[in-house]
Protein backbone atom coordinates (compact mmCIF):
# COMPACT_ATOMS: atom_id res chain seq x y z
CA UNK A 1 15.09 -16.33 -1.58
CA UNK A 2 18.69 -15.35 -1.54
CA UNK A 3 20.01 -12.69 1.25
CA UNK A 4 20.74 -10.36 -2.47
CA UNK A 5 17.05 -10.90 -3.17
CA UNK A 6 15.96 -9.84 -0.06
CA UNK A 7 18.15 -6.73 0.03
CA UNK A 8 17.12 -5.64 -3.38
CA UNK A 9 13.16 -5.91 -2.24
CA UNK A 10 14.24 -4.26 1.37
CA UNK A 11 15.76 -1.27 -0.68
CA UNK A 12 12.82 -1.40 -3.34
CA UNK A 13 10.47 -0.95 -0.52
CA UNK A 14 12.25 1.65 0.88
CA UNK A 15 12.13 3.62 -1.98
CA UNK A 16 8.38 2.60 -2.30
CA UNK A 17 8.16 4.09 1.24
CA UNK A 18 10.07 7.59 0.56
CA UNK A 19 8.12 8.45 -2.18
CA UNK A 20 4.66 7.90 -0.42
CA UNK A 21 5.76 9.25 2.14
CA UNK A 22 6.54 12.34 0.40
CA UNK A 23 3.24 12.10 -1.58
CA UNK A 24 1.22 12.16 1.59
CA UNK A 25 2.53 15.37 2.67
CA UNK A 26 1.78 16.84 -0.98
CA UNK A 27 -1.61 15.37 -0.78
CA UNK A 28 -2.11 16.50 3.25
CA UNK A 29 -1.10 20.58 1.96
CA UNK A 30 -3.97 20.01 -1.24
CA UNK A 31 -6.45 19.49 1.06
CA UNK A 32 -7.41 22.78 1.97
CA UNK A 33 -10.83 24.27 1.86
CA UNK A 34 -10.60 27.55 -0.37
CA UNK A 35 -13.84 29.34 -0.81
CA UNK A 36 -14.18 31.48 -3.81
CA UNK A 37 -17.47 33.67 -4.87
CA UNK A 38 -17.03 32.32 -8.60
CA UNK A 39 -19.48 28.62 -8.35
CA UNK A 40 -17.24 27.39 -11.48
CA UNK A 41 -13.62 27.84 -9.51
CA UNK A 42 -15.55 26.46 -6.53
CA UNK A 43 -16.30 23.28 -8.18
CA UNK A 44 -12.79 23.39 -9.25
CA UNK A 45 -11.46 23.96 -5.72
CA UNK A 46 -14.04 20.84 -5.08
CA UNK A 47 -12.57 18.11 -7.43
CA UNK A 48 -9.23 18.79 -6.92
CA UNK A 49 -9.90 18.42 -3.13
CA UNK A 50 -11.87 14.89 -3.94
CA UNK A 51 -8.85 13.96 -6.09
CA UNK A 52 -6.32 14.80 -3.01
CA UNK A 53 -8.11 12.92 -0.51
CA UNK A 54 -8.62 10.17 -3.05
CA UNK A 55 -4.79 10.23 -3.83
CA UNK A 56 -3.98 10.43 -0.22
CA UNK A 57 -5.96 7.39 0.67
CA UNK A 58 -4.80 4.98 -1.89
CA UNK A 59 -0.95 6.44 -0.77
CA UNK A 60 -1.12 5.92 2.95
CA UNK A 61 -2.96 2.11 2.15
CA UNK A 62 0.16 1.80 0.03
CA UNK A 63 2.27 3.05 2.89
CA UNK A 64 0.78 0.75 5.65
CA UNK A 65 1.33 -2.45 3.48
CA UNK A 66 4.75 -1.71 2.31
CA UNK A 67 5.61 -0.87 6.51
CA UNK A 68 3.89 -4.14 6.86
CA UNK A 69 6.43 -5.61 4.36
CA UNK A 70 9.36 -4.11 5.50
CA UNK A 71 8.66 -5.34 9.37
CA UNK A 72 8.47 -9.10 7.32
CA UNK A 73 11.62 -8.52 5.90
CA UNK A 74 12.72 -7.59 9.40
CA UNK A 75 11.09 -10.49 10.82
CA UNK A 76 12.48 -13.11 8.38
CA UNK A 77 9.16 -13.75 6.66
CA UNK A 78 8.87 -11.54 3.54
CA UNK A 79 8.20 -13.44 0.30
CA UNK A 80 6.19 -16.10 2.54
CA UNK A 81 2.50 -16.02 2.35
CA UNK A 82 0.17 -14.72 5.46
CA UNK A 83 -2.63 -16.90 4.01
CA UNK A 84 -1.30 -20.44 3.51
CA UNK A 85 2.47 -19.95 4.24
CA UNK A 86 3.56 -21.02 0.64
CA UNK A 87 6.14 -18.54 -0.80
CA UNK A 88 5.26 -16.12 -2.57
CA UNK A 89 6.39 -16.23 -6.68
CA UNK A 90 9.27 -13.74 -7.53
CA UNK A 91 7.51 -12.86 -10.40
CA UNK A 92 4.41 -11.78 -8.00
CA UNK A 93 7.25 -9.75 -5.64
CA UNK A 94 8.85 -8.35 -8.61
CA UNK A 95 5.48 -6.85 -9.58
CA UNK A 96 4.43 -5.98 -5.73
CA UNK A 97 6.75 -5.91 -3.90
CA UNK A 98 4.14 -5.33 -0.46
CA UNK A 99 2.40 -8.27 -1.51
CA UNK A 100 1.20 -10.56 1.93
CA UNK A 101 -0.12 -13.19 -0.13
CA UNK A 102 0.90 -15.30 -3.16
CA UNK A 103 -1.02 -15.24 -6.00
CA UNK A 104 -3.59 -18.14 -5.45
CA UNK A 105 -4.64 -16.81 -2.08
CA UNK A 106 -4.77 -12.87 -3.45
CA UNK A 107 -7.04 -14.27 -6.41
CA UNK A 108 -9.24 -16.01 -3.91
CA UNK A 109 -9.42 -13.50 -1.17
CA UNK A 110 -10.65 -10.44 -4.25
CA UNK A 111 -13.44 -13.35 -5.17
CA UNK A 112 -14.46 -13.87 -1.65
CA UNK A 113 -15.29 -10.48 -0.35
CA UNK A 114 -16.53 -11.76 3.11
CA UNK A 115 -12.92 -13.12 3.94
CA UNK A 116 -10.85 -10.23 2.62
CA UNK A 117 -11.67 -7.67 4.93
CA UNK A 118 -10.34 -10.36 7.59
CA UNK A 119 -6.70 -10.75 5.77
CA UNK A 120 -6.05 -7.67 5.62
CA UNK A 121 -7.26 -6.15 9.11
CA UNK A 122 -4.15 -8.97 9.69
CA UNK A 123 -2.07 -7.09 7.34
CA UNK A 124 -3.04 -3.97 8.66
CA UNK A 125 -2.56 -4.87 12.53
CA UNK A 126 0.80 -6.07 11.94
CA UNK A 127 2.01 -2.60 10.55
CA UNK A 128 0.81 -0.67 13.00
């Protein structure tokens, strides 16, 4: 990967990073209980609290991997695979940028459920 490549992912994921980070705090302030005498706007009040906390895990998963991929960047080891140390494709950076693992290894880690949880506590403990 060229030191241009890797500045145009370290910017990319920057950006990534910004906006989730700005998404968390939207999703932190919808999270509020409101109670309301009217069972119909309280079952409104309900789903849109289940669709914040939904949207606010899914943003700060997002937010831990692409802190993971930054510190890789950091590191000298973004684009190279946690799993088997291959690089990973551009094509499979282009489209995730956060990605730890190349393609083969991501496809075999989602069919192997016993083994992903593994990879990614790795993933995870490196971000933190």
């Amino acid at each position: 990967m060229t030191q241009a490549q890797l500045l145009r992912f370290q910017e990319i994921l920057e950006t990534k990073q910004a906006a989730a980070a700005q998404r968390l705090t939207q999703s932190r302030h919808q999270i509020s209980v409101e109670r309301c005498a009217d069972v119909l706007e309280e079952t409104s009040y309900d789903a849109e609290r289940e669709l914040a906390l939904t949207n606010l895990s899914r943003d700060s998963d997002v937010m831990r991997d692409v802190r993971a991929a930054l510190q890789r960047v950091e590191g000298g080891t973004f684009g190279v695979c946690l799993s088997c140390a291959d690089a990973i494709g551009l094509k499979r950076l282009e489209a995730v940028p956060w990605s730890p693992f190349c393609i083969r290894c991501q496809e075999a880690a989602d069919q192997d459920d016993a083994e992903t949880p593994e990879l990614l506590s790795e993933v995870h403990t490196d971000a933190a």
